[in-house]
N, C-alpha and C. Protein backbone atom coordinates (compact mmCIF):
# COMPACT_ATOMS: atom_id res chain seq x y z
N UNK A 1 -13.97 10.45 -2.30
CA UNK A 1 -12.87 9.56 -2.47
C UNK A 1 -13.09 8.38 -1.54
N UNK A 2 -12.64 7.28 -1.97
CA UNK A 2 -12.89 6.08 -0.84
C UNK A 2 -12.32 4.94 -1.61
N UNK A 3 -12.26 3.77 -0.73
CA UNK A 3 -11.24 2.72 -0.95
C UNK A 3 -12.21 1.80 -2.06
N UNK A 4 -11.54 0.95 -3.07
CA UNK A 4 -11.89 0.41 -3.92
C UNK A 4 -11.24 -0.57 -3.39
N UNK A 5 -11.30 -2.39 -4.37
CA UNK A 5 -10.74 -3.39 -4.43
C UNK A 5 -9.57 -2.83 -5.28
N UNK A 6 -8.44 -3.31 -4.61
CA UNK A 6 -7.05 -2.87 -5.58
C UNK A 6 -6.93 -1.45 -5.62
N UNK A 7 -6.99 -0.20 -5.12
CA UNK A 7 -6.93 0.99 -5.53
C UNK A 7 -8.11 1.71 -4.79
N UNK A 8 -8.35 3.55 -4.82
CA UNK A 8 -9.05 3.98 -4.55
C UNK A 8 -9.78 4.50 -5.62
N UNK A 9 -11.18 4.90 -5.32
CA UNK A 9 -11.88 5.81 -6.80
C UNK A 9 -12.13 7.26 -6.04
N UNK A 10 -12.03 8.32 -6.86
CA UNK A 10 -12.59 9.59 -7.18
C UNK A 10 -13.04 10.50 -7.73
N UNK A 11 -13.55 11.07 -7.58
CA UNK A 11 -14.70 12.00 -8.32
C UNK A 11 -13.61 13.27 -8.94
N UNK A 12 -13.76 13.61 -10.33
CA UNK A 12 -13.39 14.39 -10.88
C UNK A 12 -14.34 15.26 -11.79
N UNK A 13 -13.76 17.07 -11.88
CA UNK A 13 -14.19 17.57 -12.50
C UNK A 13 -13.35 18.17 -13.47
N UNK A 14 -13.32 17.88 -14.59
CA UNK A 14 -12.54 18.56 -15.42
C UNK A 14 -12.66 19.95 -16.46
N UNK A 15 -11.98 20.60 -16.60
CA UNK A 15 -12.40 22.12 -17.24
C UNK A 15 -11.16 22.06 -18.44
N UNK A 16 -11.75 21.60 -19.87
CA UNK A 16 -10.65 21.45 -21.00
C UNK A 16 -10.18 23.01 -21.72
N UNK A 17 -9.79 22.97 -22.22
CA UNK A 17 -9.15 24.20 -23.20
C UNK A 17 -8.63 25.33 -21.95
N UNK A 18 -8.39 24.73 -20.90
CA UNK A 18 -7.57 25.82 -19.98
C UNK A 18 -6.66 26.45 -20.28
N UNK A 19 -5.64 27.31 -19.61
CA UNK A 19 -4.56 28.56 -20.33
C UNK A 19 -3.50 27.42 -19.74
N UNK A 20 -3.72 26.47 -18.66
CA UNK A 20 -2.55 25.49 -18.33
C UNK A 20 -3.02 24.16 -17.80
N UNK A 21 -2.43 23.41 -17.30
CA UNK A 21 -2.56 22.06 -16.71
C UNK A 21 -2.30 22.24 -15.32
N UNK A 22 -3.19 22.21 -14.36
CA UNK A 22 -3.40 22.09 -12.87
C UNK A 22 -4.48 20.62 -12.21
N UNK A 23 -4.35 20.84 -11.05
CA UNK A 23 -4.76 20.50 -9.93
C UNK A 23 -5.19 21.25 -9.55
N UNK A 24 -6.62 21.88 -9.47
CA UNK A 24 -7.42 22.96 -9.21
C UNK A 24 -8.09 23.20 -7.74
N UNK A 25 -7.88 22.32 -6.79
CA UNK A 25 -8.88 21.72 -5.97
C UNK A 25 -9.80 21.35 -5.97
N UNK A 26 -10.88 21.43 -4.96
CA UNK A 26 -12.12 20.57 -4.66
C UNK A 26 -13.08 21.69 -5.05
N UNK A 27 -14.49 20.83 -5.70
CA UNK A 27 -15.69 21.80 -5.30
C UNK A 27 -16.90 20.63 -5.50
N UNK A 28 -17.84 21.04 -4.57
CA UNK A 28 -18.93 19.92 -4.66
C UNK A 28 -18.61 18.67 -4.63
N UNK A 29 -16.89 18.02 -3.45
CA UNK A 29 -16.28 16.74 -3.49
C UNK A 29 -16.19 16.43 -4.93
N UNK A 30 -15.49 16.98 -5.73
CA UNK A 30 -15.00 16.46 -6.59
C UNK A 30 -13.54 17.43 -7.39
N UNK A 31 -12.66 16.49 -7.10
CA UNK A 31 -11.30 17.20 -7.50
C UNK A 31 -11.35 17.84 -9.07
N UNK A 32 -10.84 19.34 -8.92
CA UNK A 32 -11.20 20.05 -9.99
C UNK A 32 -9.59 20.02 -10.83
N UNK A 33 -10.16 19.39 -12.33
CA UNK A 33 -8.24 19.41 -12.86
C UNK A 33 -8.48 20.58 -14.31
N UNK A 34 -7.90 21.07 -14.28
CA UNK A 34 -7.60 22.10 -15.30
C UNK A 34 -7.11 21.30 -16.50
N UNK A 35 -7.33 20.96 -18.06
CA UNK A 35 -6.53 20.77 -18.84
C UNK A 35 -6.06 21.79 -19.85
N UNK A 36 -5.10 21.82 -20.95
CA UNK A 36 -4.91 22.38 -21.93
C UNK A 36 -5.55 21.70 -22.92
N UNK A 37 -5.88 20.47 -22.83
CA UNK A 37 -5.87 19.29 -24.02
C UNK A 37 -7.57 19.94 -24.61
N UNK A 38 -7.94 19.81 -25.51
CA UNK A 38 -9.91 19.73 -25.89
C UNK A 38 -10.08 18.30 -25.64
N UNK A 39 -11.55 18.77 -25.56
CA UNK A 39 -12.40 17.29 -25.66
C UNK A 39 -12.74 16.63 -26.82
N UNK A 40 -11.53 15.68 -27.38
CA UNK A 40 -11.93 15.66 -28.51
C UNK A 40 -11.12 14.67 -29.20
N UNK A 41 -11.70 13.41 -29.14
CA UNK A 41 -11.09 11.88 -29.34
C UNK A 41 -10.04 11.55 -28.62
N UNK A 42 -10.37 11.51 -27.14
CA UNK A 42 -9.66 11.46 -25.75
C UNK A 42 -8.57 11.92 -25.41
N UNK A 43 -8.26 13.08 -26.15
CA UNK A 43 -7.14 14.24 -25.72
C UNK A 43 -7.43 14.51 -24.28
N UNK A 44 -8.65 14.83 -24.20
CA UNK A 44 -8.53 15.49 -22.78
C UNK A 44 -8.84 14.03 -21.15
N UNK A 45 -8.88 13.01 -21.87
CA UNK A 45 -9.11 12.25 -20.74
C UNK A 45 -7.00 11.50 -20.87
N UNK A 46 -6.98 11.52 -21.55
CA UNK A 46 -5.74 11.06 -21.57
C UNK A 46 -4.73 11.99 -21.12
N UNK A 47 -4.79 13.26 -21.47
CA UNK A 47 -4.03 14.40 -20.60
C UNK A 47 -4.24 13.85 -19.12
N UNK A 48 -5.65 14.09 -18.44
CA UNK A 48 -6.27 13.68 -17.02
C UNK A 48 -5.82 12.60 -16.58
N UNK A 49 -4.94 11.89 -17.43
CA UNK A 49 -4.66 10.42 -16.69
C UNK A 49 -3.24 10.59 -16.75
N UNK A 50 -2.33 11.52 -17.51
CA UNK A 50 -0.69 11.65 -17.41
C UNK A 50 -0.46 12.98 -15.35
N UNK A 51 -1.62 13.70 -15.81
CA UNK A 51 -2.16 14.81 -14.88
C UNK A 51 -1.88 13.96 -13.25
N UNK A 52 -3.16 13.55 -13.28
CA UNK A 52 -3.53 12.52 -12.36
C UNK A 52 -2.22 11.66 -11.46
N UNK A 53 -1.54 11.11 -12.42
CA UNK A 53 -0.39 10.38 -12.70
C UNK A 53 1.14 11.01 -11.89
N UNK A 54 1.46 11.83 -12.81
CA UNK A 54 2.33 12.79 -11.71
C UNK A 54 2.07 13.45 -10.58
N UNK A 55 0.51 13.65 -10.30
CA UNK A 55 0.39 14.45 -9.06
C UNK A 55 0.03 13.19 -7.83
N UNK A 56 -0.13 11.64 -8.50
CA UNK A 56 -0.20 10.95 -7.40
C UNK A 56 1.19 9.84 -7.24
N UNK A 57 2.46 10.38 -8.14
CA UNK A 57 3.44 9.68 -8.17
C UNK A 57 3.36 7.91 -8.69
N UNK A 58 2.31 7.86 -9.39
CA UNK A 58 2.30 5.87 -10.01
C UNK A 58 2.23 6.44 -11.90
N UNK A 59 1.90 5.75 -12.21
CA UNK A 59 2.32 5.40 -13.58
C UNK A 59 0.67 5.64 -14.19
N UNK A 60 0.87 6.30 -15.38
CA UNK A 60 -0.50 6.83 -16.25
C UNK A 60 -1.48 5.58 -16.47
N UNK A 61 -0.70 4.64 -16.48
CA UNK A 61 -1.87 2.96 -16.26
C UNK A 61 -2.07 3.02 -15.06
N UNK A 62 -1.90 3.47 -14.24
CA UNK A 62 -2.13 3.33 -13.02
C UNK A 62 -4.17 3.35 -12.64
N UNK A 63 -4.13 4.80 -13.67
CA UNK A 63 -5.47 5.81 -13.72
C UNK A 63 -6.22 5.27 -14.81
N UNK A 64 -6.89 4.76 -14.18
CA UNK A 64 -8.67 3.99 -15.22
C UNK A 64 -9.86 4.93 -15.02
N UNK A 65 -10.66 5.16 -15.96
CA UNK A 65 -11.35 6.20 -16.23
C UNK A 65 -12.51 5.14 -15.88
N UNK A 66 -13.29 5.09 -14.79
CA UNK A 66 -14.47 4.08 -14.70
C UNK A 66 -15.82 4.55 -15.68
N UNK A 67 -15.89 5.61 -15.27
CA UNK A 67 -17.18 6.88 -15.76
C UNK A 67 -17.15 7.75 -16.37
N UNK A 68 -17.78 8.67 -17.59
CA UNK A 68 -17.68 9.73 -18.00
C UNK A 68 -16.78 10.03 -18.97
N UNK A 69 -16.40 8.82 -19.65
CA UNK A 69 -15.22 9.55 -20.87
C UNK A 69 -15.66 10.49 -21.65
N UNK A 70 -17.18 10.67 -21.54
CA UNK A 70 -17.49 12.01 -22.96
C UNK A 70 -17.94 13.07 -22.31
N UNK A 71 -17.65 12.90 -21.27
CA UNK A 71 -18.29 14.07 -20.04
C UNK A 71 -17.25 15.26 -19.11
N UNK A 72 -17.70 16.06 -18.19
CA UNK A 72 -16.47 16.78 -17.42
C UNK A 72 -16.47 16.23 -16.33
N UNK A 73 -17.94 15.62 -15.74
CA UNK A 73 -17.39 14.57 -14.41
C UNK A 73 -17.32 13.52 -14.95
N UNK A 74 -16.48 12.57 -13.28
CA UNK A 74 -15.37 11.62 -14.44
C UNK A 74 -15.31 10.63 -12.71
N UNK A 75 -15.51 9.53 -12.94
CA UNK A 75 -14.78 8.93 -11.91
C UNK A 75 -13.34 7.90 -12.76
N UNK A 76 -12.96 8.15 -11.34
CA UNK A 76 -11.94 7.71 -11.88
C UNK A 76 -10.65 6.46 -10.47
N UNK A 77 -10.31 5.46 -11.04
CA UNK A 77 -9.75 4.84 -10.25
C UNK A 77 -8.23 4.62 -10.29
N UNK A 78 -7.71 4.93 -9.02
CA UNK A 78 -6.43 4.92 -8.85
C UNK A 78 -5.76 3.55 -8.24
N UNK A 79 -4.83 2.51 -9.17
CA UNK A 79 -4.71 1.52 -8.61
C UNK A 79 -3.50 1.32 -7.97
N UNK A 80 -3.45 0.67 -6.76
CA UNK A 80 -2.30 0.43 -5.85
C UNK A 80 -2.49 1.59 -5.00
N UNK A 81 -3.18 2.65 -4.79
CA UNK A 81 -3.26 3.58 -3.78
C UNK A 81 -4.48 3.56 -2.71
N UNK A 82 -4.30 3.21 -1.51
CA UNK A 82 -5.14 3.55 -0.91
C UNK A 82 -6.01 5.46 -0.78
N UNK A 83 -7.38 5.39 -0.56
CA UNK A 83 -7.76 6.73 -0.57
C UNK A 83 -7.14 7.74 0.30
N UNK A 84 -6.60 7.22 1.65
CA UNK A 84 -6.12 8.28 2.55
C UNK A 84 -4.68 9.07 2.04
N UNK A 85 -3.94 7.42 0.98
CA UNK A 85 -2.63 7.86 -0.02
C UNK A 85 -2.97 8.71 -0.83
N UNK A 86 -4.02 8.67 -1.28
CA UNK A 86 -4.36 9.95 -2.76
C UNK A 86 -4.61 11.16 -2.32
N UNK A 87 -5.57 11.27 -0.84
CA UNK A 87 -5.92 12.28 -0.12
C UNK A 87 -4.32 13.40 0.28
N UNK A 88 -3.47 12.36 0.74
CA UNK A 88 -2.04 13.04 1.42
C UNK A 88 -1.46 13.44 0.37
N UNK A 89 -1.26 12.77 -1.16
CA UNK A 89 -0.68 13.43 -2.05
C UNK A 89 -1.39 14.57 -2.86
N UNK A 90 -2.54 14.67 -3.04
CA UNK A 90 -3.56 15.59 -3.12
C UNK A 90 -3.11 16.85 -2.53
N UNK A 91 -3.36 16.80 -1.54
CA UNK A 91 -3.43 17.65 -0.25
C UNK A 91 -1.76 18.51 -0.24
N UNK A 92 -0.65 17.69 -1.09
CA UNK A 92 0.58 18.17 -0.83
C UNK A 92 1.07 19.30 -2.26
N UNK A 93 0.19 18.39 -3.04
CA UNK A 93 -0.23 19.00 -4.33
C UNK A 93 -0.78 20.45 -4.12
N UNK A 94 -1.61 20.78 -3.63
CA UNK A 94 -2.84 21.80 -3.33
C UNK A 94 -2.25 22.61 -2.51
């Protein structure tokens, strides 16, 4: 995780067709999110960005998918939050 222009970016791992929608924690620095959604004409990145969204309190535009839309890692940028802000809400999450 670390500070961007306008926002912070982070590393995500995502695991689709889950039994629920979480905030999984960390593994290999990269935040692990559980979806229900499949991968499958951006169900599951668009879940990851409503996900994302409520667990960092800003708005689902908030969350820009920089990297990886067809993939399970994913960067991803959070705008108007500094990284140490995403880290504390993260962390309160978890």
């Amino acid at each position: 995780m670390r500070d961007t222009p306008g926002g912070a970016s982070l590393r995500v791992r995502v695991t689709p067709r889950s039994a629920r929608n979480a905030v999984a924690g960390t593994r290999e620095g990269a935040l692990v999110v559980r979806l229900t959604a499949p991968p499958v004409e951006g169900a599951a990145n668009a879940a990851l960005a409503r996900i994302l969204a409520r667990a960092l309190d800003v708005a689902p535009s908030a969350i820009e998918l920089l990297r990886g839309a067809s993939g399970r890692d994913k960067l991803v940028r959070v705008t108007g939050r500094t990284a140490s802000e995403v880290r504390a809400a993260l962390a309160a999450d978890l």
